[in-house]
C-alpha atoms as a PDB file:
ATOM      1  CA  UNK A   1       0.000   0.000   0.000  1.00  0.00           C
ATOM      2  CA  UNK A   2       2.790   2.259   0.789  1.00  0.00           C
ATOM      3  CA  UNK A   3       4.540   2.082  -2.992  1.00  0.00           C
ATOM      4  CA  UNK A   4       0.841   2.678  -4.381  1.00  0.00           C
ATOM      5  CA  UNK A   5       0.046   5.812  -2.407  1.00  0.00           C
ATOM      6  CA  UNK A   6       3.603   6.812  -2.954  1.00  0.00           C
ATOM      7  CA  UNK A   7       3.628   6.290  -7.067  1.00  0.00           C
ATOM      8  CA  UNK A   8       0.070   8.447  -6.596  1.00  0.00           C
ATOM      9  CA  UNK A   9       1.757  11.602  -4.764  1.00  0.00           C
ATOM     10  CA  UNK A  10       5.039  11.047  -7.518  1.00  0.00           C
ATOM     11  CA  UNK A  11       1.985  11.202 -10.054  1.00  0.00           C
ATOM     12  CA  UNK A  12       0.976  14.353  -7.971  1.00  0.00           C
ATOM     13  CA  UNK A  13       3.736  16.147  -7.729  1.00  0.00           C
ATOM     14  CA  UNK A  14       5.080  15.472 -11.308  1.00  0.00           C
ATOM     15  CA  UNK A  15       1.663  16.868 -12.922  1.00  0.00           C
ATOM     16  CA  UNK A  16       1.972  19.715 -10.790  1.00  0.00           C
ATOM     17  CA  UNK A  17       5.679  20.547 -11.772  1.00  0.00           C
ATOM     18  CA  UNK A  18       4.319  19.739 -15.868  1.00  0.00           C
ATOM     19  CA  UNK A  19       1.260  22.160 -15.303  1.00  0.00           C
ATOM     20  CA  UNK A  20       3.379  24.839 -13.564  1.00  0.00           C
ATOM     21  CA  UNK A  21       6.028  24.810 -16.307  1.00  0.00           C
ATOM     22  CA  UNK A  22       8.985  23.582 -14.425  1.00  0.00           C
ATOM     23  CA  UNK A  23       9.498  20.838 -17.074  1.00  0.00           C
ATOM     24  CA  UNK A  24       9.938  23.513 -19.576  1.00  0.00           C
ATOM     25  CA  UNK A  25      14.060  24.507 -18.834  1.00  0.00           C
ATOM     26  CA  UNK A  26      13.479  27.759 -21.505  1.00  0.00           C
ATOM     27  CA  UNK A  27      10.840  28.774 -19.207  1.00  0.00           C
ATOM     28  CA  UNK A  28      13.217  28.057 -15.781  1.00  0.00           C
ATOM     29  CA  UNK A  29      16.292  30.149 -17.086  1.00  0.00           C
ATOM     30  CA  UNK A  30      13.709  32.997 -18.175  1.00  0.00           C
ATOM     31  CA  UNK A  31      12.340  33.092 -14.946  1.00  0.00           C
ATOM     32  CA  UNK A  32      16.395  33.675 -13.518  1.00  0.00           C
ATOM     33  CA  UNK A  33      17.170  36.429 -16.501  1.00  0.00           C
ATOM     34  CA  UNK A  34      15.909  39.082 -14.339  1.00  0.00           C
ATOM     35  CA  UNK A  35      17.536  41.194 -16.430  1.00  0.00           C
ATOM     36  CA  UNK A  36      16.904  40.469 -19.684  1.00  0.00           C
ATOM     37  CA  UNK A  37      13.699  38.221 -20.936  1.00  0.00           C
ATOM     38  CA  UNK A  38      12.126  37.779 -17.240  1.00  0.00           C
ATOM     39  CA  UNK A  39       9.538  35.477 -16.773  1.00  0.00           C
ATOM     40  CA  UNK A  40       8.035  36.231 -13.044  1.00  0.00           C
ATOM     41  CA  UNK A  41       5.251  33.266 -13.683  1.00  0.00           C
ATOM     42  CA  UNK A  42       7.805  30.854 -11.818  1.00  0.00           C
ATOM     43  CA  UNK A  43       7.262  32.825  -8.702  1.00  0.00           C
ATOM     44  CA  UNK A  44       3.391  32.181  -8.890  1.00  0.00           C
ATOM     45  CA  UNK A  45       3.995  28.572  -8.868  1.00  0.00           C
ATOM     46  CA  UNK A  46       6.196  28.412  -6.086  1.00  0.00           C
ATOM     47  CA  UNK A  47       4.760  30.787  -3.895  1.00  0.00           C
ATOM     48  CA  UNK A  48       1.393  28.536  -4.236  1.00  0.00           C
ATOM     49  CA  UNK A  49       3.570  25.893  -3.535  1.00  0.00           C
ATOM     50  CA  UNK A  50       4.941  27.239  -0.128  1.00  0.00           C
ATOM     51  CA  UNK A  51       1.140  28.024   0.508  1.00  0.00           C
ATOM     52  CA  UNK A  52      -0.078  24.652  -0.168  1.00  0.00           C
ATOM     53  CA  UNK A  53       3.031  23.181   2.291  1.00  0.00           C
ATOM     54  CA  UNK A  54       2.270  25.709   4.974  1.00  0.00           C
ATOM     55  CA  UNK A  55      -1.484  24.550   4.912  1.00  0.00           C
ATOM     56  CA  UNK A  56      -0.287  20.581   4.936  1.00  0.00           C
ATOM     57  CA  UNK A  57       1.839  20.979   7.409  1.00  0.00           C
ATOM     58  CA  UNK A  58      -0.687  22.997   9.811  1.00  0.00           C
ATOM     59  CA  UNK A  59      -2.602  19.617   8.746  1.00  0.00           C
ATOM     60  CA  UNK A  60      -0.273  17.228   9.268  1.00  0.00           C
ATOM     61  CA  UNK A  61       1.173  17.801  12.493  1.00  0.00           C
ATOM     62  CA  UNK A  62      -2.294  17.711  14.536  1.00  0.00           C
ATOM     63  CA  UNK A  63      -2.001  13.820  14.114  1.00  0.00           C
ATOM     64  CA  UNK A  64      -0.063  11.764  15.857  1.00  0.00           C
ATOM     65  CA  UNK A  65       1.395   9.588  13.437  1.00  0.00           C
ATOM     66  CA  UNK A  66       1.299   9.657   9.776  1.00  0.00           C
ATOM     67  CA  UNK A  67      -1.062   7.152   8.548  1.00  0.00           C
ATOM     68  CA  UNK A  68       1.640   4.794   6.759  1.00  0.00           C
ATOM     69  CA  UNK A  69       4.286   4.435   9.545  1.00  0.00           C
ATOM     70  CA  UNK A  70       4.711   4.527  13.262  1.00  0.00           C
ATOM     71  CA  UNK A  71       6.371   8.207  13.676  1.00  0.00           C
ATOM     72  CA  UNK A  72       7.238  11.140  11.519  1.00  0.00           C
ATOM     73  CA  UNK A  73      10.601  11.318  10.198  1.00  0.00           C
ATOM     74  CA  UNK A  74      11.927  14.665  11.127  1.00  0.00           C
ATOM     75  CA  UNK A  75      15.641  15.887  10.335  1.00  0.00           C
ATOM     76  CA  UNK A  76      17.548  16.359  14.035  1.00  0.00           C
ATOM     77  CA  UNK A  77      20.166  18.488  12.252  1.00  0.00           C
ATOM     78  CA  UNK A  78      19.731  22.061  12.416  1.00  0.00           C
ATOM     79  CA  UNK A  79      23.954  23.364  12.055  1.00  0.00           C
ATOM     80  CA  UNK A  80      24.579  24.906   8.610  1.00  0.00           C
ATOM     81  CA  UNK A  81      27.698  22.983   8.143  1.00  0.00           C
ATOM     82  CA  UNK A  82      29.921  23.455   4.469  1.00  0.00           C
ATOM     83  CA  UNK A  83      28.596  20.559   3.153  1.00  0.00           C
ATOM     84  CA  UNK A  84      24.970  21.928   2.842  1.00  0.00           C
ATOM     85  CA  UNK A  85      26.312  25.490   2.065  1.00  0.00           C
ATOM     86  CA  UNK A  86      28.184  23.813  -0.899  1.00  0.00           C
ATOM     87  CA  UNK A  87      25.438  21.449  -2.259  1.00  0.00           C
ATOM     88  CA  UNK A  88      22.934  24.151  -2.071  1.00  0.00           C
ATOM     89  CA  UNK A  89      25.202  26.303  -4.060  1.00  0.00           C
ATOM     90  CA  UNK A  90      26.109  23.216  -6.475  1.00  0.00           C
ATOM     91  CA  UNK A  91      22.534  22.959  -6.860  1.00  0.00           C
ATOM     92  CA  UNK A  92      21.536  26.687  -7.405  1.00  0.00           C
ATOM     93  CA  UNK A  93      24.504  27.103 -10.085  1.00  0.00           C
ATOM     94  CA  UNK A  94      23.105  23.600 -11.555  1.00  0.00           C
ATOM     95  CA  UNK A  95      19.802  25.051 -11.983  1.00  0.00           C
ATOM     96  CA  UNK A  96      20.323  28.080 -13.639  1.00  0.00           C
ATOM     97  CA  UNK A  97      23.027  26.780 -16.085  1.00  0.00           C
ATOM     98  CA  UNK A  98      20.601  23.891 -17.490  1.00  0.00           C
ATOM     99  CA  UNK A  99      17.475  24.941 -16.485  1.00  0.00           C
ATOM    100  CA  UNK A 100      16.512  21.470 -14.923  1.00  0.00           C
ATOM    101  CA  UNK A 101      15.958  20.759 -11.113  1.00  0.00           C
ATOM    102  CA  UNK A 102      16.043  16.871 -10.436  1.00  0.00           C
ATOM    103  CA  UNK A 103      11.274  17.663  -9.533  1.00  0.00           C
ATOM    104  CA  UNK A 104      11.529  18.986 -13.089  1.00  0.00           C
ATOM    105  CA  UNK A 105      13.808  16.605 -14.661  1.00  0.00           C
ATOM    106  CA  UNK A 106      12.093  13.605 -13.805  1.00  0.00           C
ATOM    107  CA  UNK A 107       8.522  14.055 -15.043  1.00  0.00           C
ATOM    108  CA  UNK A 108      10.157  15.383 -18.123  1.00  0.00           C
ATOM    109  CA  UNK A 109      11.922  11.858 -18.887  1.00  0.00           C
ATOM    110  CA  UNK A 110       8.232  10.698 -19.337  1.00  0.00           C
ATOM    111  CA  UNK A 111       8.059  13.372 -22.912  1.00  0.00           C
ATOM    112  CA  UNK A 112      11.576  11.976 -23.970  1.00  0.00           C
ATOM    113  CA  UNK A 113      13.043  14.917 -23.927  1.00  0.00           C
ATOM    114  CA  UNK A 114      16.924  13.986 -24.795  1.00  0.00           C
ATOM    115  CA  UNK A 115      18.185  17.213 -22.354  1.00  0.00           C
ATOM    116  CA  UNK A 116      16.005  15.569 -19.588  1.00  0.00           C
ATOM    117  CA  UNK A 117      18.327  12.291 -20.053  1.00  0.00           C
ATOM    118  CA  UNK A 118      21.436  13.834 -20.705  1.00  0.00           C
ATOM    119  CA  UNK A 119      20.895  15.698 -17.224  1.00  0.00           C
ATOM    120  CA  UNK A 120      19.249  12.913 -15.280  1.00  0.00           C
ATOM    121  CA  UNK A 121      22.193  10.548 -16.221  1.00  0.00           C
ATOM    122  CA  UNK A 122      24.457  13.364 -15.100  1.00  0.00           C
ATOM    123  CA  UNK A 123      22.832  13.971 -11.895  1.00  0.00           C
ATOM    124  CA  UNK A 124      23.016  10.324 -11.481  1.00  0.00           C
ATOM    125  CA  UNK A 125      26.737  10.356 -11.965  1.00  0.00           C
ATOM    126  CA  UNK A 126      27.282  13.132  -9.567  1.00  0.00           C
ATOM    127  CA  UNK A 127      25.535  11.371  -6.759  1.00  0.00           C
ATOM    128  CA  UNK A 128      27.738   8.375  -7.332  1.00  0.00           C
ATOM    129  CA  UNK A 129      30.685  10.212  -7.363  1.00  0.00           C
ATOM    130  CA  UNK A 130      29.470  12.373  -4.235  1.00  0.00           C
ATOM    131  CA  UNK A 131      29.057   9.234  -2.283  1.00  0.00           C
ATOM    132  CA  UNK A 132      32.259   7.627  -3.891  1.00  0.00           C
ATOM    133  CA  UNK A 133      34.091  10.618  -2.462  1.00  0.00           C
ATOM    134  CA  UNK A 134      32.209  10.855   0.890  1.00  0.00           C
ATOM    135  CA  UNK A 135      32.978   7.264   1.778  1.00  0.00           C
ATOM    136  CA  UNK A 136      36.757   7.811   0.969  1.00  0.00           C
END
């Protein structure tokens, strides 16, 4: 039950980043050429976004449990350490050169698009390499 309700919220979440135009990367870098074509729908999308999260999690956190497992599983860490300062900046710079965030990258494997691939693969790489490194 827990791999069909979590292929539904994938299914979810993917439509949502299609719909919003986060599968489009054309659309993605115009939204970060503030100074040239801008494209300020982006911020519509996410800022319903953090609107629909605030609501859920006003939601969510009046149960005790979620309904699939036994506790919540809540990140302990709150130190900003260089790791997260780095991969946050690795991922900003990733975004804005390609136009592709791994939510908008995946649903857009599903319309062949050859960039999609060609950055999924690469992301793919770079998380094997990350933990290749990490472990060493």
């Amino acid at each position: 039950m827990q791999i069909v309700i979590a292929a539904l919220i994938g299914l979810i979440f993917g439509a949502g980043i299609t719909l919003g135009g986060m599968i489009n990367p054309a659309k993605v870098l115009n939204f970060f050429d503030v100074a040239g074509t801008w494209d300020p729908s982006l911020a519509f999308v996410m800022g319903s976004a953090l609107i629909v999260t605030g609501i859920g999690y006003r939601l969510v956190w009046t149960r005790p449990a979620p309904v699939l497992a036994a506790k919540f599983q809540v990140p302990t860490r709150k130190d900003i350490d260089p790791a997260l300062i780095g991969g946050a900046a690795l991922f900003g710079i990733g975004w804005g050169i390609a136009g592709f965030c791994p939510g908008g990258a995946i649903p857009a494997l599903g319309l062949f698009e050859p960039q999609a691939f060609l950055f999924v693969g690469s992301m793919l790489a770079g998380l094997l390499l990350a933990r290749t490194l990490r472990k060493s």
